[in-house]
Protein backbone atom coordinates (compact mmCIF):
# COMPACT_ATOMS: atom_id res chain seq x y z
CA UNK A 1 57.13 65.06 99.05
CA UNK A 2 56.08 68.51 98.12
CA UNK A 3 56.59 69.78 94.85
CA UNK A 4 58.47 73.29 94.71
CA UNK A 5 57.60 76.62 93.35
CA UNK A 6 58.52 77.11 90.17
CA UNK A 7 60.01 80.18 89.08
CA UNK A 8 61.12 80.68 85.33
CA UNK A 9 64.29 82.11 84.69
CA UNK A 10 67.05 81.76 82.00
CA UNK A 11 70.39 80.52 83.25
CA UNK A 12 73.77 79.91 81.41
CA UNK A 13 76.99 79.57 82.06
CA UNK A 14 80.20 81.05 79.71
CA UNK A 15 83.70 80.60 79.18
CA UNK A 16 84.52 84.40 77.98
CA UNK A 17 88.24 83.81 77.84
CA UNK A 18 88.72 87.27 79.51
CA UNK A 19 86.03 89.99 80.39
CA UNK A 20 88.74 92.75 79.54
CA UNK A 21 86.72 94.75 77.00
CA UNK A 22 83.57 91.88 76.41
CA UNK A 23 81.38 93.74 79.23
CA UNK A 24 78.53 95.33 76.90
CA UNK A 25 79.39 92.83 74.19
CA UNK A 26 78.54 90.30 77.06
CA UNK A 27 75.57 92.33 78.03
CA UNK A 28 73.79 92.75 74.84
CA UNK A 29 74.23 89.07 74.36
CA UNK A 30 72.24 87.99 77.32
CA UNK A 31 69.81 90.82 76.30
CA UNK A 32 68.98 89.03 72.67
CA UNK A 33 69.07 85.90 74.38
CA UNK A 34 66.79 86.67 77.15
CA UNK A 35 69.23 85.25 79.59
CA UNK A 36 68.55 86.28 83.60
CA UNK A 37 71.48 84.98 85.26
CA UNK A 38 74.97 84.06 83.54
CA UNK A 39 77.79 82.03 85.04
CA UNK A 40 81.13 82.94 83.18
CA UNK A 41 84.27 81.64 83.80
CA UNK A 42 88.26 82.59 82.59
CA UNK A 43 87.36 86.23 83.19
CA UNK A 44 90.98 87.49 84.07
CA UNK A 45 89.86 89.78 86.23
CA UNK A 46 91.77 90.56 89.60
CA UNK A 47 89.80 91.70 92.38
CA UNK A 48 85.99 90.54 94.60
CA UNK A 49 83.63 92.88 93.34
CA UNK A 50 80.51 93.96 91.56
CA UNK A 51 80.38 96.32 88.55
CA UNK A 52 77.38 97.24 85.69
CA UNK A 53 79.14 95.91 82.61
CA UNK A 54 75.78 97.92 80.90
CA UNK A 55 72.13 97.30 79.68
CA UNK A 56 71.08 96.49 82.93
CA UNK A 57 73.16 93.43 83.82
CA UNK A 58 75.78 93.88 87.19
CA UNK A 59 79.04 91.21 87.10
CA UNK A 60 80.17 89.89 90.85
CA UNK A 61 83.30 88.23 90.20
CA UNK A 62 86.60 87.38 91.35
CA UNK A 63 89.92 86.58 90.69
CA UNK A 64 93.79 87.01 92.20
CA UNK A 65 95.62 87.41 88.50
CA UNK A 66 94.91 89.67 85.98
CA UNK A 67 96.62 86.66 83.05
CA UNK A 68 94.60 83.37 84.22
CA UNK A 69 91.23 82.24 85.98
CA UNK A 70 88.91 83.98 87.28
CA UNK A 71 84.90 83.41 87.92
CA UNK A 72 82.17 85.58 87.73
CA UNK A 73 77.99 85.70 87.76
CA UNK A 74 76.14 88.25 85.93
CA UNK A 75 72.63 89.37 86.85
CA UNK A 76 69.61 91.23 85.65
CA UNK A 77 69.66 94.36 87.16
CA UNK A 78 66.54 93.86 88.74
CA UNK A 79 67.97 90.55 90.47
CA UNK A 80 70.59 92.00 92.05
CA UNK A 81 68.34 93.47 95.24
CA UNK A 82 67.33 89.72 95.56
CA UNK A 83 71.01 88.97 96.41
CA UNK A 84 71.44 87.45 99.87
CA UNK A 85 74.93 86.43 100.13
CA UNK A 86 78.49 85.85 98.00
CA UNK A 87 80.79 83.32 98.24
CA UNK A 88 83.71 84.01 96.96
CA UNK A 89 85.73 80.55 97.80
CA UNK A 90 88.55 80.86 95.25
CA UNK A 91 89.43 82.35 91.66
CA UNK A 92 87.83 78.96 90.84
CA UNK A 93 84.70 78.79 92.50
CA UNK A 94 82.21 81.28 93.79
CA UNK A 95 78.35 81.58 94.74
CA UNK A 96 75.58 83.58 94.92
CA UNK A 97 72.55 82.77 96.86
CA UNK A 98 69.67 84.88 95.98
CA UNK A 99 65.46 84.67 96.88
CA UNK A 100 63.40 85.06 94.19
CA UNK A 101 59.58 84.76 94.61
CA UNK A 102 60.31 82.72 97.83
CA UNK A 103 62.73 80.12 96.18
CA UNK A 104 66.20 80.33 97.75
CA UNK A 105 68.62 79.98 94.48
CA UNK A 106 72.08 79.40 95.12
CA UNK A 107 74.21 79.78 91.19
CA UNK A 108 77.58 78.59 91.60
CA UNK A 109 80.26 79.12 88.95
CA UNK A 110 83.27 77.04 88.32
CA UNK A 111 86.28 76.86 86.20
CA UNK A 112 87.82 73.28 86.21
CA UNK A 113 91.98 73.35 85.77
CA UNK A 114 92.76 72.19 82.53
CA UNK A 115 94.14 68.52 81.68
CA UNK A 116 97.38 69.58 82.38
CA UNK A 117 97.36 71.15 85.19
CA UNK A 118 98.68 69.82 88.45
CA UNK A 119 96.71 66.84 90.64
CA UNK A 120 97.04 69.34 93.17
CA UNK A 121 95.13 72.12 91.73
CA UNK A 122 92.67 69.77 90.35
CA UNK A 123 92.06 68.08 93.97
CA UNK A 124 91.57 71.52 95.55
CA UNK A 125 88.93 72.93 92.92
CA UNK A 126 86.87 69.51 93.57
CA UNK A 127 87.17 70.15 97.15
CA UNK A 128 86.35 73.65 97.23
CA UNK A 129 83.18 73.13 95.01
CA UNK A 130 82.12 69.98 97.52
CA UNK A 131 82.34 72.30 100.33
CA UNK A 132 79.88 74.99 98.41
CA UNK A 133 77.66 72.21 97.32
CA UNK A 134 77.76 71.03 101.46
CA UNK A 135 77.09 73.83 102.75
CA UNK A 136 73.71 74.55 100.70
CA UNK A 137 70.74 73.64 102.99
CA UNK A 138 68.59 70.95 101.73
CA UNK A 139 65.38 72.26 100.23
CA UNK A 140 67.06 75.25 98.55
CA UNK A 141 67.56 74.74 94.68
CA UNK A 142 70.93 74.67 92.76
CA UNK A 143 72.36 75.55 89.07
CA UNK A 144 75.85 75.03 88.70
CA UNK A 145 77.56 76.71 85.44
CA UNK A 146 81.04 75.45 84.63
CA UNK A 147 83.67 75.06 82.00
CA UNK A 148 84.49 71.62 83.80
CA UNK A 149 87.41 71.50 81.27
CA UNK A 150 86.35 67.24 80.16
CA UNK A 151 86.94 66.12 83.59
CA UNK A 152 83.72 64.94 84.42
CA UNK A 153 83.08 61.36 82.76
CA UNK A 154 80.59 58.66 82.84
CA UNK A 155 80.95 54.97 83.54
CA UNK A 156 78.36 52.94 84.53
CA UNK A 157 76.14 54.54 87.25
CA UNK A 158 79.31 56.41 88.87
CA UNK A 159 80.99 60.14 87.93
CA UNK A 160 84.99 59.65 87.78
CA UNK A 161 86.44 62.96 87.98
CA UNK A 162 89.79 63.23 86.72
């Protein structure tokens, strides 16, 4: 097997709780940091779109209500041209595929229900973020960033999700 390009970037993933006023706040953050690409989740945002939220960093994101959920990724301005497509699966779960020195990168970001939140809701945000993770070609590299919310535990050699 070949061994893939590498590419360096910095990647993270954030629970902001809401965007609603956090945008440069957010920004200058991943500026210090020298973060490229962040996955944030809880943004409370209603709406599929992308904005500048300043200092060079553009937020796609989406969400249906304004008061709960909501997921977002924020790029480096000068990552956002590299942008090939946008999933936008649920106020959940969404993806962005991008190319970056040749290396197809899809960054998915999730927000896991909470522990008391319905079996429902918790069976459809697995599902939806098995069907992103499906549909990904093989060969093409992956970073999820998620609040996963504790549902994700070890035993043994196999992942229970709860």
């Amino acid at each position: 097997m070949r061994k893939g390009k590498s590419v360096g970037l910095r990647i993270g993933t954030l629970n902001v709780g809401t965007m609603t006023g956090k945008g440069r706040e957010l920004a200058d953050m991943m500026e210090r940091r020298k973060v490229d690409i962040l996955c944030v989740q809880e943004t409370r945002w209603k709406g599929s779109k992308a904005r500048s939220i300043g200092a060079g960093f553009k937020l796609f994101y989406y969400g249906v209500d304004s008061k709960r959920n909501g997921v977002g990724v924020v790029l480096k301005e000068e990552f956002v041209r590299n942008v090939l497509e946008v999933k936008r699966v649920s106020d959940r779960v969404m993806s962005l595929k991008l190319e970056i020195e040749g290396v197809m990168l899809n960054v998915v970001s999730g927000y896991a229900p909470q522990v008391g939140c319905e079996l429902e809701e918790k069976e459809r945000f697995w599902s939806e973020l098995d069907e992103v993770m499906e549909s990904i070609p093989t060969g093409e590299r992956v970073v999820i960033g998620a609040d996963f919310n504790g549902h994700v535990e070890v035993r043994g050699t196999q992942v229970m999700r709860r």
